[in-house]
C-alpha atoms as a PDB file:
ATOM      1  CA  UNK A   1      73.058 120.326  66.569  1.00  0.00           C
ATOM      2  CA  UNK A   2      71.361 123.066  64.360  1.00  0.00           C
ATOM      3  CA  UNK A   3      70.267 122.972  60.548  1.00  0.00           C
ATOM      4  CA  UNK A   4      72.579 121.414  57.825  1.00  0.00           C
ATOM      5  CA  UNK A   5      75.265 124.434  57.185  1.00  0.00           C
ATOM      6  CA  UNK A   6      76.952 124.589  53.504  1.00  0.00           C
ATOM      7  CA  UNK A   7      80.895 125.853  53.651  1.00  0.00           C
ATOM      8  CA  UNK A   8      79.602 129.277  53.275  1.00  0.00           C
ATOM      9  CA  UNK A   9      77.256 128.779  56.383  1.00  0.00           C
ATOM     10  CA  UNK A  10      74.387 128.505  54.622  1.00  0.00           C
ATOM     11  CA  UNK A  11      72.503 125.282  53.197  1.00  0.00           C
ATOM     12  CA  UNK A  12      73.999 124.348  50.551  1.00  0.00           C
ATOM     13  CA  UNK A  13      72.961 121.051  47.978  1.00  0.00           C
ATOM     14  CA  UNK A  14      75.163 118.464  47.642  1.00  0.00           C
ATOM     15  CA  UNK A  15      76.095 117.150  43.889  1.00  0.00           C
ATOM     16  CA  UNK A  16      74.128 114.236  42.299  1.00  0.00           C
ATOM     17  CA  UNK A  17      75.383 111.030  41.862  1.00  0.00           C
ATOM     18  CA  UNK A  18      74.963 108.953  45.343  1.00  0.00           C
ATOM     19  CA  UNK A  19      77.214 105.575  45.777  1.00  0.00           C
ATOM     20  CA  UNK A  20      77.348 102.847  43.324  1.00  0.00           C
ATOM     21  CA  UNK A  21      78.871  99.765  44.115  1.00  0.00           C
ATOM     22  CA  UNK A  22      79.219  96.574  41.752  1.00  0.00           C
ATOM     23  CA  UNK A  23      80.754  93.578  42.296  1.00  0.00           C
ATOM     24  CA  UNK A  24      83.290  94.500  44.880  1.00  0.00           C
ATOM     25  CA  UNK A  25      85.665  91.828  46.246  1.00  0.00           C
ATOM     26  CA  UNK A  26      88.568  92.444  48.620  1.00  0.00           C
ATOM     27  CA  UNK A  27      90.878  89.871  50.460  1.00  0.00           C
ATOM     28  CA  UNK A  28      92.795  89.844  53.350  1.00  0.00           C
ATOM     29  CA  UNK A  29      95.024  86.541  52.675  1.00  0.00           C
ATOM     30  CA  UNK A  30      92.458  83.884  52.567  1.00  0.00           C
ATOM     31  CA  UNK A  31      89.765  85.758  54.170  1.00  0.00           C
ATOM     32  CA  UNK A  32      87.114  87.170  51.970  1.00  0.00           C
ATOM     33  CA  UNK A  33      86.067  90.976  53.870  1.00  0.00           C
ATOM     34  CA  UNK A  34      83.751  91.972  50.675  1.00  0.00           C
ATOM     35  CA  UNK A  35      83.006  89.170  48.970  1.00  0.00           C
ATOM     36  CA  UNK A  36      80.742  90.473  45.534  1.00  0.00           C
ATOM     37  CA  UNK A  37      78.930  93.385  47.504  1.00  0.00           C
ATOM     38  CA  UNK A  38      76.270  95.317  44.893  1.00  0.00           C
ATOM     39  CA  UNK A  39      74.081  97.924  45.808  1.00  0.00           C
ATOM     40  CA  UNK A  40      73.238 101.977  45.479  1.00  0.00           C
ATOM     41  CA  UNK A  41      72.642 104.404  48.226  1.00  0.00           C
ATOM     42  CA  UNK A  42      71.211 108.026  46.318  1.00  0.00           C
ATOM     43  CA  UNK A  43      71.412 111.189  46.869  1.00  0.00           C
ATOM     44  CA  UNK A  44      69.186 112.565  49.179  1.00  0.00           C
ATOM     45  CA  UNK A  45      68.682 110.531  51.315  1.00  0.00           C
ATOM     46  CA  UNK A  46      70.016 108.014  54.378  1.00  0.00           C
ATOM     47  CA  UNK A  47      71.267 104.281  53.424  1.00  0.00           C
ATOM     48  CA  UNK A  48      71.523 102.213  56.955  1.00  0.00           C
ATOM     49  CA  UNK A  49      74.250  99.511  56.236  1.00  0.00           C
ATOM     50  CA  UNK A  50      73.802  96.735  58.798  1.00  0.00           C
ATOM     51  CA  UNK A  51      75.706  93.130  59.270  1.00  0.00           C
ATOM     52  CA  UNK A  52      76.796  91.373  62.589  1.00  0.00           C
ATOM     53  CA  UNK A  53      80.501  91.841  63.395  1.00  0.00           C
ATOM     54  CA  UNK A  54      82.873  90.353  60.714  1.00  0.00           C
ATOM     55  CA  UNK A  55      80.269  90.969  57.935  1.00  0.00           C
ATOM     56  CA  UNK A  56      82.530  93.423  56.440  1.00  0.00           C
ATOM     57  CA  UNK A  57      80.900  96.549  56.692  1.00  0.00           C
ATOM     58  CA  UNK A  58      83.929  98.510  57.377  1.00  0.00           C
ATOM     59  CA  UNK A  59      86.115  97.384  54.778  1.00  0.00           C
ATOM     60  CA  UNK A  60      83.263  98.426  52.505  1.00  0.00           C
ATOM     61  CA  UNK A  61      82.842 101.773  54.182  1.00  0.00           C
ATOM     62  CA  UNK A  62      87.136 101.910  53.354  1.00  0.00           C
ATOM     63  CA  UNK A  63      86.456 101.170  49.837  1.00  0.00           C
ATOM     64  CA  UNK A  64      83.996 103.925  49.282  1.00  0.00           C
ATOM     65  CA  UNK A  65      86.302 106.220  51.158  1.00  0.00           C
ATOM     66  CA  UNK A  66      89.077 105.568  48.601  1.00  0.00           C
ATOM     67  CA  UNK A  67      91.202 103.969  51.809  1.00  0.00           C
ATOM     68  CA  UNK A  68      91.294 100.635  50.456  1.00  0.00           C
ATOM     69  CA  UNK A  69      91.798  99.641  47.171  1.00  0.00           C
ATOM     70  CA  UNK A  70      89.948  96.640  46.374  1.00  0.00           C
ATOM     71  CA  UNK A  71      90.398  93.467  44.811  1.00  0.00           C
ATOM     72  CA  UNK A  72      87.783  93.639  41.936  1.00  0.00           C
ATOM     73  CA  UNK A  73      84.725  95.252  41.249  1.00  0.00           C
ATOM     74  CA  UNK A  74      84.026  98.690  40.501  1.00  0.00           C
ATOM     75  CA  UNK A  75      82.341 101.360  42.992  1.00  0.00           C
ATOM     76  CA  UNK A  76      81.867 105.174  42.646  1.00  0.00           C
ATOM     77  CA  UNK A  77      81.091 108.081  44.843  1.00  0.00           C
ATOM     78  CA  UNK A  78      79.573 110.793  43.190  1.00  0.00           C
ATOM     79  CA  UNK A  79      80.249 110.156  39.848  1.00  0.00           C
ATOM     80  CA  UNK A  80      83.767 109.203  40.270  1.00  0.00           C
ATOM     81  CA  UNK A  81      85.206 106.077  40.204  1.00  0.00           C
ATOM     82  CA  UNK A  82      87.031 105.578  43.568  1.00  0.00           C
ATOM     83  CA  UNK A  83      89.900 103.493  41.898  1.00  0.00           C
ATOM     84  CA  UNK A  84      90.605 105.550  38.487  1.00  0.00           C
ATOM     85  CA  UNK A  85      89.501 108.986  39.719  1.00  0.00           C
ATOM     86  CA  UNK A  86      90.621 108.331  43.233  1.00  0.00           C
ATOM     87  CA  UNK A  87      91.520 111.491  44.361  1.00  0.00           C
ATOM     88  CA  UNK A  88      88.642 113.281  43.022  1.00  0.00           C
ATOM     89  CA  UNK A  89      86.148 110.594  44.654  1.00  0.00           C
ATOM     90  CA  UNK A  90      87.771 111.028  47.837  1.00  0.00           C
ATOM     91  CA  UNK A  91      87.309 115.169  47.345  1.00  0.00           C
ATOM     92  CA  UNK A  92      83.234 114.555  47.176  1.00  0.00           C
ATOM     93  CA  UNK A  93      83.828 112.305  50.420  1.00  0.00           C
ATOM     94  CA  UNK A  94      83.307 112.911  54.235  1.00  0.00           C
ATOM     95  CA  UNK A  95      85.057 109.737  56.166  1.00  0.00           C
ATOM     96  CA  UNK A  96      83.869 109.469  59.840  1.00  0.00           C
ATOM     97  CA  UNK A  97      85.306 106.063  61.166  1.00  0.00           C
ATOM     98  CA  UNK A  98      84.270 104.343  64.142  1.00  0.00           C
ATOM     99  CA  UNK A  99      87.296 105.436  66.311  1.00  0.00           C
ATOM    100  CA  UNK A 100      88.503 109.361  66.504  1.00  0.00           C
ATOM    101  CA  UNK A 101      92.288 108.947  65.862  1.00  0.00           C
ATOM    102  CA  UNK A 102      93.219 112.579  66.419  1.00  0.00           C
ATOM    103  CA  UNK A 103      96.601 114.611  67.337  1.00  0.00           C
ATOM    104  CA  UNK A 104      95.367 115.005  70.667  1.00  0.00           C
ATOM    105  CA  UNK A 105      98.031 118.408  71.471  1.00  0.00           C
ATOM    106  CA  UNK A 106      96.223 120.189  68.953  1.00  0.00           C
ATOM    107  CA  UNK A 107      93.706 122.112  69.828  1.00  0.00           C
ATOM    108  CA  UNK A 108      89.872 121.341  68.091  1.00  0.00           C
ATOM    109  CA  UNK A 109      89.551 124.221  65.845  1.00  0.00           C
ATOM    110  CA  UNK A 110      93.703 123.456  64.794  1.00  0.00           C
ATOM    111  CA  UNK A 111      92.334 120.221  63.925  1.00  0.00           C
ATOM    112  CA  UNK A 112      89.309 121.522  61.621  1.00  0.00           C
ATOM    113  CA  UNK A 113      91.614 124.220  60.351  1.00  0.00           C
ATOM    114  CA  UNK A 114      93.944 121.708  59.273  1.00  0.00           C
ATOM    115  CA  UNK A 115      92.202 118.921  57.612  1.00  0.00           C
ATOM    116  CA  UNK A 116      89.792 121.492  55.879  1.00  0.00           C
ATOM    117  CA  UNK A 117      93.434 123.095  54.379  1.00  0.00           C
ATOM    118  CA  UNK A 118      94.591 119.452  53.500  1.00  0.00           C
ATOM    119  CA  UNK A 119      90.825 119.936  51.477  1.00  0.00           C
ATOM    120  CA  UNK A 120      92.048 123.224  49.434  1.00  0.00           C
ATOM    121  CA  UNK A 121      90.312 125.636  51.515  1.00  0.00           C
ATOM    122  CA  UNK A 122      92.129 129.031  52.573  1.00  0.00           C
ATOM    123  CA  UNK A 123      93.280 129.208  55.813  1.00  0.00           C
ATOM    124  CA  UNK A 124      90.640 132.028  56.404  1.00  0.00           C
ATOM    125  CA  UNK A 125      87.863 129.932  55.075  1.00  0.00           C
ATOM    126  CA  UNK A 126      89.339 126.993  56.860  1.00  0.00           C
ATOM    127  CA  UNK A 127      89.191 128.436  60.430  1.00  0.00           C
ATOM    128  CA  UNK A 128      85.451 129.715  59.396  1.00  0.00           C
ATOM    129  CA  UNK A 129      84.188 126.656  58.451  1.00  0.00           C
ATOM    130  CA  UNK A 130      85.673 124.900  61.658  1.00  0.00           C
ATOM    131  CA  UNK A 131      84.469 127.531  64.125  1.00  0.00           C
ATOM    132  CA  UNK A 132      80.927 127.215  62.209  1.00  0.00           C
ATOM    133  CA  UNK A 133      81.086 123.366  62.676  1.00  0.00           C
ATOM    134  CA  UNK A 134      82.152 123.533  66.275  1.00  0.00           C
ATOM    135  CA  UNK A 135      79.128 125.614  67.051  1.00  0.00           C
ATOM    136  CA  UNK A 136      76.767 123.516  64.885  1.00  0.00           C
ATOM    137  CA  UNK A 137      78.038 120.642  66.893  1.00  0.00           C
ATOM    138  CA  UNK A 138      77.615 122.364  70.343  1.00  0.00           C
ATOM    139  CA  UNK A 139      81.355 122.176  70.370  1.00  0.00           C
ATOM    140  CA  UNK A 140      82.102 125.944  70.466  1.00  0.00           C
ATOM    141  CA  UNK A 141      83.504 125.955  74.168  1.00  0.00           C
ATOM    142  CA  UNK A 142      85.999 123.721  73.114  1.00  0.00           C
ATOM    143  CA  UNK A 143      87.554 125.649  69.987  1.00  0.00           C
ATOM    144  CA  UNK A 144      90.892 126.443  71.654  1.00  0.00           C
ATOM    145  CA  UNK A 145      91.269 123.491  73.986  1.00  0.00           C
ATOM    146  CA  UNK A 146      93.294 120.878  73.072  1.00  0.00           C
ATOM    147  CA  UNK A 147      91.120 117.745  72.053  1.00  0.00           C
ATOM    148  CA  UNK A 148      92.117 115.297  74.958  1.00  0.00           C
ATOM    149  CA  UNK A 149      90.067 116.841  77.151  1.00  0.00           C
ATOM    150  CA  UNK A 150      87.298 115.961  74.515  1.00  0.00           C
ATOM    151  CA  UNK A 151      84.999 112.762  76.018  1.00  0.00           C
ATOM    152  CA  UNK A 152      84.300 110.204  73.638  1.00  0.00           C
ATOM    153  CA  UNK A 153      81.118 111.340  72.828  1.00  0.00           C
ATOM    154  CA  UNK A 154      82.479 114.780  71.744  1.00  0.00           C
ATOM    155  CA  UNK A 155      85.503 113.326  70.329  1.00  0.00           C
ATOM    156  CA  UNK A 156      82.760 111.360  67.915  1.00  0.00           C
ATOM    157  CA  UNK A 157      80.942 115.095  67.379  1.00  0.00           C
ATOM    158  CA  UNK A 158      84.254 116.475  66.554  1.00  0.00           C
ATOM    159  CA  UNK A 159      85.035 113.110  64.288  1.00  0.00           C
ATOM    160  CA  UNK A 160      81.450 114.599  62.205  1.00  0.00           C
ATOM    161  CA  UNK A 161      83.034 117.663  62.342  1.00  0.00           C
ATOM    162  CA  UNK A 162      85.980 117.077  60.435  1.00  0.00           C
ATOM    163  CA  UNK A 163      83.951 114.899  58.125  1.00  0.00           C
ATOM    164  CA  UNK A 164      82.422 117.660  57.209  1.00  0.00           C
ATOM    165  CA  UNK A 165      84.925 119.974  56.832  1.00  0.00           C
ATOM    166  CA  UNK A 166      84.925 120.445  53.208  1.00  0.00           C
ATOM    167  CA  UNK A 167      81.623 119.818  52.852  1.00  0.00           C
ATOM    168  CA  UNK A 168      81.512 116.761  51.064  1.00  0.00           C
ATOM    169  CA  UNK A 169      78.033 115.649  48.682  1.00  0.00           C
ATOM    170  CA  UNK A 170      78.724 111.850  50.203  1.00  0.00           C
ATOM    171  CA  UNK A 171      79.149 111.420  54.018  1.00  0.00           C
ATOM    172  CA  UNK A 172      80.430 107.727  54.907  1.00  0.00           C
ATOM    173  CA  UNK A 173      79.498 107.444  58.567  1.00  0.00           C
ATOM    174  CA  UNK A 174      81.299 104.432  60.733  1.00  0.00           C
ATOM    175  CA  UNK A 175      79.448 103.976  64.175  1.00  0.00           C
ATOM    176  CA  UNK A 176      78.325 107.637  64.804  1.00  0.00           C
ATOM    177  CA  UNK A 177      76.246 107.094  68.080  1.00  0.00           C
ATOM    178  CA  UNK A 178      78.825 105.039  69.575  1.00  0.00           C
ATOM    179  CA  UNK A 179      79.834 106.447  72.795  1.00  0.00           C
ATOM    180  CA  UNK A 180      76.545 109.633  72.705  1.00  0.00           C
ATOM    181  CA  UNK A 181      74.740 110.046  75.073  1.00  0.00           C
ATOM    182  CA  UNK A 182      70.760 110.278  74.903  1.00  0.00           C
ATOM    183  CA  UNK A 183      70.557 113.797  74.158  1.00  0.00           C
ATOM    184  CA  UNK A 184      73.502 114.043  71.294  1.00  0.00           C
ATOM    185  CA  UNK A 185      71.768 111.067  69.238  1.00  0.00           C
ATOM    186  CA  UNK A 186      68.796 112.444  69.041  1.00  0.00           C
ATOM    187  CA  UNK A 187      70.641 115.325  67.702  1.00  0.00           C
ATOM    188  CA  UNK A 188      72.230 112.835  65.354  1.00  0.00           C
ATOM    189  CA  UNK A 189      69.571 111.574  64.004  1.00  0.00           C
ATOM    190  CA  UNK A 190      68.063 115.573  63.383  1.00  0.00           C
ATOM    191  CA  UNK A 191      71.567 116.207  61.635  1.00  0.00           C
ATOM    192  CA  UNK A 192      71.481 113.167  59.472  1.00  0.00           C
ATOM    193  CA  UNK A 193      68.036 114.217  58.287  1.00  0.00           C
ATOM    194  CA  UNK A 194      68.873 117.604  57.537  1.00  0.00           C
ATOM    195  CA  UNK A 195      71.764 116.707  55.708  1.00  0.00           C
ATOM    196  CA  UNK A 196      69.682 113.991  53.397  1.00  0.00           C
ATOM    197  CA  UNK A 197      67.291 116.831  52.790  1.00  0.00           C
ATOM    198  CA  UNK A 198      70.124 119.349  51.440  1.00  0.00           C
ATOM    199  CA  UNK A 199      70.833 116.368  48.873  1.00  0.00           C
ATOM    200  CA  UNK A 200      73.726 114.898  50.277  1.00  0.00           C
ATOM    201  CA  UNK A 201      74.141 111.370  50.485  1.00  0.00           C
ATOM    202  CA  UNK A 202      74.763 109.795  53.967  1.00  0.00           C
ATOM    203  CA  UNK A 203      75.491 106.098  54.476  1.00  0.00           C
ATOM    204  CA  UNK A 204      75.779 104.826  57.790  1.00  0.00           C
ATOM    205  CA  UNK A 205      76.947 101.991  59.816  1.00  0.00           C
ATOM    206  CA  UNK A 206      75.336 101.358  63.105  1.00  0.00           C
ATOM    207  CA  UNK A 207      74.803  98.396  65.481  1.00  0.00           C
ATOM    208  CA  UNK A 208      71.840 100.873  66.979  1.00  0.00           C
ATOM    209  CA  UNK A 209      69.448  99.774  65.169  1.00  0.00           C
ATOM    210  CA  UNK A 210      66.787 101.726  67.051  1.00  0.00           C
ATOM    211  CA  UNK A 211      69.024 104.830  66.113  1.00  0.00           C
ATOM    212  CA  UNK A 212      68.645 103.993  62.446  1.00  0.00           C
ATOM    213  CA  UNK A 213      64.962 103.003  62.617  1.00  0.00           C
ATOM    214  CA  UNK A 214      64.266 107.021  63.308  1.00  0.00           C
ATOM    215  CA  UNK A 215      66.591 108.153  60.616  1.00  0.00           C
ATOM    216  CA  UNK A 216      66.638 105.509  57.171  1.00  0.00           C
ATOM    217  CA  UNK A 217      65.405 105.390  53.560  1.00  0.00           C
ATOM    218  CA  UNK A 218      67.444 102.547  52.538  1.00  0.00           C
ATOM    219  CA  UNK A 219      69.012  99.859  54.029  1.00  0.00           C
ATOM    220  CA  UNK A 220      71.899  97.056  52.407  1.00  0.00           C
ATOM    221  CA  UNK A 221      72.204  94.119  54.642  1.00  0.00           C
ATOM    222  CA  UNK A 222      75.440  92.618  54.382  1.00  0.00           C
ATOM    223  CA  UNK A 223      76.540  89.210  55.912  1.00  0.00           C
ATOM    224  CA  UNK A 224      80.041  87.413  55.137  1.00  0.00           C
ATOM    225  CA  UNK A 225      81.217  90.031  52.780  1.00  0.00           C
ATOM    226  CA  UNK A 226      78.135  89.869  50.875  1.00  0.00           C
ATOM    227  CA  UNK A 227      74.905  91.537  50.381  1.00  0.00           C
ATOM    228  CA  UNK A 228      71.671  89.886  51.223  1.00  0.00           C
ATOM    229  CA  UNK A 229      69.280  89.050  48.404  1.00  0.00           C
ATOM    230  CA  UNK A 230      65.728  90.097  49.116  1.00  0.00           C
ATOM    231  CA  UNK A 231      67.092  92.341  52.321  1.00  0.00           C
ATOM    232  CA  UNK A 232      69.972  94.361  50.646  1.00  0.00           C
ATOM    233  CA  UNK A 233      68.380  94.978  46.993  1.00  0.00           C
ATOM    234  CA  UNK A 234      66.054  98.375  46.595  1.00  0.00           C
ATOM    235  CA  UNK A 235      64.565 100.228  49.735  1.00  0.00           C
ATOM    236  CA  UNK A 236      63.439  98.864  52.791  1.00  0.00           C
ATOM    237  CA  UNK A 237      60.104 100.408  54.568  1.00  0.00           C
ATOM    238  CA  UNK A 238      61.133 102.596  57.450  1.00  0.00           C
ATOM    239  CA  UNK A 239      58.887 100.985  59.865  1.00  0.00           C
ATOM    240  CA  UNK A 240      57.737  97.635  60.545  1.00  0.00           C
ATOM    241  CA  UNK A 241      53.902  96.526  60.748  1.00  0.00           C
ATOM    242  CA  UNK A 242      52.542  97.936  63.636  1.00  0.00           C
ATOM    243  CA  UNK A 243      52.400  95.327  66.445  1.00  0.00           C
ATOM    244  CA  UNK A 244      55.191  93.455  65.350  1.00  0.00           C
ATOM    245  CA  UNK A 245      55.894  90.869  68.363  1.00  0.00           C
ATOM    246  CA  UNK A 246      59.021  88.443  68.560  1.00  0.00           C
ATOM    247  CA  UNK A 247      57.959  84.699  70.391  1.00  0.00           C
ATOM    248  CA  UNK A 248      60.115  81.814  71.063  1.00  0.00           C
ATOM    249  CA  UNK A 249      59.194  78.564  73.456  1.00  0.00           C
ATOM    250  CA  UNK A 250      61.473  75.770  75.186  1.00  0.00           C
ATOM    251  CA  UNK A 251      59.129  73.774  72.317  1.00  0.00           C
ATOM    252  CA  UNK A 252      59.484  75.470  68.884  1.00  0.00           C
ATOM    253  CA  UNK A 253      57.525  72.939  67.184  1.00  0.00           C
ATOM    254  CA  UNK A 254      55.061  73.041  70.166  1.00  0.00           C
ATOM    255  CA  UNK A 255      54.851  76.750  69.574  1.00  0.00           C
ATOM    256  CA  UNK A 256      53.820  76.780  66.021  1.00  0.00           C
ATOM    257  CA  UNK A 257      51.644  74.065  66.820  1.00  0.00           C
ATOM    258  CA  UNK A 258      49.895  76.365  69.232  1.00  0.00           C
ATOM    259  CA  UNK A 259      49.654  79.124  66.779  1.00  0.00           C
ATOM    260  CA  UNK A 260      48.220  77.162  63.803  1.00  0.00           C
ATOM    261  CA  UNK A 261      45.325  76.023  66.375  1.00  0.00           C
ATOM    262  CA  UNK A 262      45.027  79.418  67.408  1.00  0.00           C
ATOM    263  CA  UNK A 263      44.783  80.860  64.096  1.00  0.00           C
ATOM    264  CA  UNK A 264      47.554  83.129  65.025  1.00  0.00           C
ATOM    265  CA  UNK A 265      49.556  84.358  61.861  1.00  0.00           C
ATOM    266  CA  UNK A 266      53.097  84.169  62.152  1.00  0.00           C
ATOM    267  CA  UNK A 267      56.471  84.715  60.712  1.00  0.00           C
ATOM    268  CA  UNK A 268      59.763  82.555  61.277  1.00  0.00           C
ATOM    269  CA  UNK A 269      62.467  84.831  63.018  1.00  0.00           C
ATOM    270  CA  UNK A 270      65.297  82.801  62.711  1.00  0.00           C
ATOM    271  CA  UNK A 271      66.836  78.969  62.866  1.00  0.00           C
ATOM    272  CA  UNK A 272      66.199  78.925  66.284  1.00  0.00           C
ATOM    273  CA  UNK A 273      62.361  78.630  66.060  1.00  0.00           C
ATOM    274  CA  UNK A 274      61.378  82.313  67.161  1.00  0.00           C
ATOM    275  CA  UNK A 275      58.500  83.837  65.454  1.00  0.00           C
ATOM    276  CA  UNK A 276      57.125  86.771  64.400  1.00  0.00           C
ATOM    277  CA  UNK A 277      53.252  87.754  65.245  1.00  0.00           C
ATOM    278  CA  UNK A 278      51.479  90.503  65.347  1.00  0.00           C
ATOM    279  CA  UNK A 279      49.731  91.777  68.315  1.00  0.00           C
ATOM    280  CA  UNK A 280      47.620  94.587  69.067  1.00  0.00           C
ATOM    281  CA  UNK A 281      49.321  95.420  72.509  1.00  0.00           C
ATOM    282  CA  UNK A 282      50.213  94.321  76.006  1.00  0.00           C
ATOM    283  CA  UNK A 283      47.125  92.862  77.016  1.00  0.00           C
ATOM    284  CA  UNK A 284      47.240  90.891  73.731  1.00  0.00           C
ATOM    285  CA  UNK A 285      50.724  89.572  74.341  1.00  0.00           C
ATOM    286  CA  UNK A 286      49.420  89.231  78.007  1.00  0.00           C
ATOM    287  CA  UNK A 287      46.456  87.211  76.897  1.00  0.00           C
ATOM    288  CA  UNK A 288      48.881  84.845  74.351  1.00  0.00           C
ATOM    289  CA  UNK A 289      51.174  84.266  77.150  1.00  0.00           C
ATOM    290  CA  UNK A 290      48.526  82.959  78.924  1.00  0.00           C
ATOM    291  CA  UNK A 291      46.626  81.020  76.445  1.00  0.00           C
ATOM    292  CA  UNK A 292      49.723  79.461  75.665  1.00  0.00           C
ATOM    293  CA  UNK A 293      51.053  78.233  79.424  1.00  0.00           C
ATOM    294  CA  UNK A 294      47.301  76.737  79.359  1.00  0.00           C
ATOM    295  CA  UNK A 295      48.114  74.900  76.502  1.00  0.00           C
ATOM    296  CA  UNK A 296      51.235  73.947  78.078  1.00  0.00           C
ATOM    297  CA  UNK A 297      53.282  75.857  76.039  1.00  0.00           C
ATOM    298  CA  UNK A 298      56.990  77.015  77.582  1.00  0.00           C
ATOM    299  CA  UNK A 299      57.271  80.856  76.344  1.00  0.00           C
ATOM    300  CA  UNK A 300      60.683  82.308  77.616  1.00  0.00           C
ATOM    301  CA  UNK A 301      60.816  85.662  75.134  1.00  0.00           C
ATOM    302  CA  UNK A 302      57.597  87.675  74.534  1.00  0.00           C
ATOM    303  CA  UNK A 303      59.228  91.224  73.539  1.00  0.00           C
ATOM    304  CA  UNK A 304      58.031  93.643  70.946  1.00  0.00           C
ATOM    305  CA  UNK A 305      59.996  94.811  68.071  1.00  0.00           C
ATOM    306  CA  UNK A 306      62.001  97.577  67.493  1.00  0.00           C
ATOM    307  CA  UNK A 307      61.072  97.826  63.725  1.00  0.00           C
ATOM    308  CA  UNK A 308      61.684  96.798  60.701  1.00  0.00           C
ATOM    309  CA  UNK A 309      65.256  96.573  60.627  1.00  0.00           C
ATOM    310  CA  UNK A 310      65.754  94.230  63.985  1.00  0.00           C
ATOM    311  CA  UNK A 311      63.347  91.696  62.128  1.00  0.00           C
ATOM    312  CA  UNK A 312      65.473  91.484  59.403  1.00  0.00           C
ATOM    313  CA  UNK A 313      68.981  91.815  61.247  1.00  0.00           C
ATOM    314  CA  UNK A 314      67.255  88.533  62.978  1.00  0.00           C
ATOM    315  CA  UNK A 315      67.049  86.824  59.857  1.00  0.00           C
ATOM    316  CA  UNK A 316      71.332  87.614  59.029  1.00  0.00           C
ATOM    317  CA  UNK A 317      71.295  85.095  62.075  1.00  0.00           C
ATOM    318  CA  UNK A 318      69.512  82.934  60.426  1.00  0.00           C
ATOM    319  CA  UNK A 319      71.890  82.721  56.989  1.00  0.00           C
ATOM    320  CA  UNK A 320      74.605  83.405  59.050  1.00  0.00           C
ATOM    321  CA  UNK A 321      73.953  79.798  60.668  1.00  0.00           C
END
């Protein structure tokens, strides 16, 4: 993947305006999907949006898409009120979902060409901006094949693709590094970040978190339709204190015992007694391991964190329970 292209093939910067989201609520029967969700993602930059399966995350993303109508609440893209000024809001909007449904006869580029005429381009700058996006994409080879032949990890570059089509200020991404291999996310993450820096806003859903850890600004933590006070409300730091080590024993209790008398500063994890310390390396978490089997203290998870964001996905456990 190369540098962010515009729809004239140069960089071009999005419109203003981000996502705002207030007091959304949608039901499926009795089943509360969004339950009250509040929060912003601006302009500019890259909001991670992380919950455990079931949390709702993709009926959200459906809202903001203008796909789903919801039940209450109000919630704009780009200035325009995805209910009232729906199909304006879905104009400034680049959907990616989590699975590439495609017409799998037609060929890639037909498939650009077509969805970026369904946008109100002309069929000459329609089969431009596809060709441009198939290249960008390291798709090119593919233009005039049809897309079944298409893995799943280039079906999920072509699924970008078409996202982007129109080029859209607000990208609503749905599981983008599901099914890449190594080399393609890390081209991912370079395109997310060049987009962000063009001013566009990019909100994505990801059970990676390591992906996201590389790539976020902002992050909304969502669990049973709703987002997380004190993890979902204003930016989260894009990297967790250096050193950050995750500890749990057969003894919880025993364990924190151990660390008070140790004078070992720690953080609670989650309900099921795993901690948080901080550690200067191996050999430190070498040395506590063995300190603490002296003590007679059971460790069975001694594994260093990811970042930020798996600390506090730990803790959606924790009010999930």
């Amino acid at each position: 993947m190369q540098d962010d292209i515009g729809a004239t093939g140069t960089v071009v910067a999005a419109a203003s305006g981000g996502i705002q989201a207030e007091g959304l609520r949608r039901w499926f029967g009795q089943v509360a999907a969004v339950d009250g969700v509040t929060f912003s993602a601006p302009s500019g930059a890259v909001t991670a949006l992380i919950g455990p399966n079931g949390s709702g995350k993709t009926t959200l993303l459906l809202i903001l898409a203008g796909l789903l109508k919801p039940d209450s609440g109000l919630a704009a893209v780009a200035g325009h009120d995805v209910v009232a000024d729906n199909l304006a809001a879905r104009s400034h909007v680049g959907w990616m979902p989590d699975v590439f449904g495609t017409w799998d006869a037609l060929t890639c580029q037909e498939i650009l060409s077509t969805f970026g005429r369904a946008h109100g381009l002309s069929k000459q700058d329609a089969k431009r901006r596809g060709l441009e996006l198939l290249d960008w994409l390291y798709l090119a080879e593919f233009a005039d094949r049809p897309a079944r032949v298409l893995s799943r990890g280039q079906k999920q570059r072509l699924g970008l693709a078409r996202a982007l089509v129109h080029d859209p200020p607000v990208l609503l991404l749905d599981e983008p590094a599901s099914g890449l291999d190594p080399r393609s996310r890390v081209e991912l993450r370079r395109a997310l970040r060049n987009m962000a820096s063009v001013g566009k806003t990019v909100l994505v859903s990801s059970h990676v978190l390591s992906e996201l850890e590389e790539v976020y600004d902002h992050a909304v933590f969502l669990s049973r339709g709703r987002t997380i006070s004190g993890l979902g409300e204003g930016p989260v730091a894009p990297k967790a204190a250096a050193g950050g080590w995750r500890v749990a024993a057969l003894d919880p209790v025993g364990l924190r015992e151990f660390l008070d008398r140790a004078g070992v500063p720690y953080e609670s994890a989650d309900a099921r007694g795993e901690v948080v310390v901080s550690l200067s390396g191996p050999e430190s978490a070498a040395e506590l391991v063995r300190a603490a089997v002296g003590a007679g203290v059971l460790l069975h998870t001694v594994v260093p964190l990811v970042g930020r964001l798996e600390q506090a996905y730990l803790s959606l456990d924790e009010e999930r329970a």
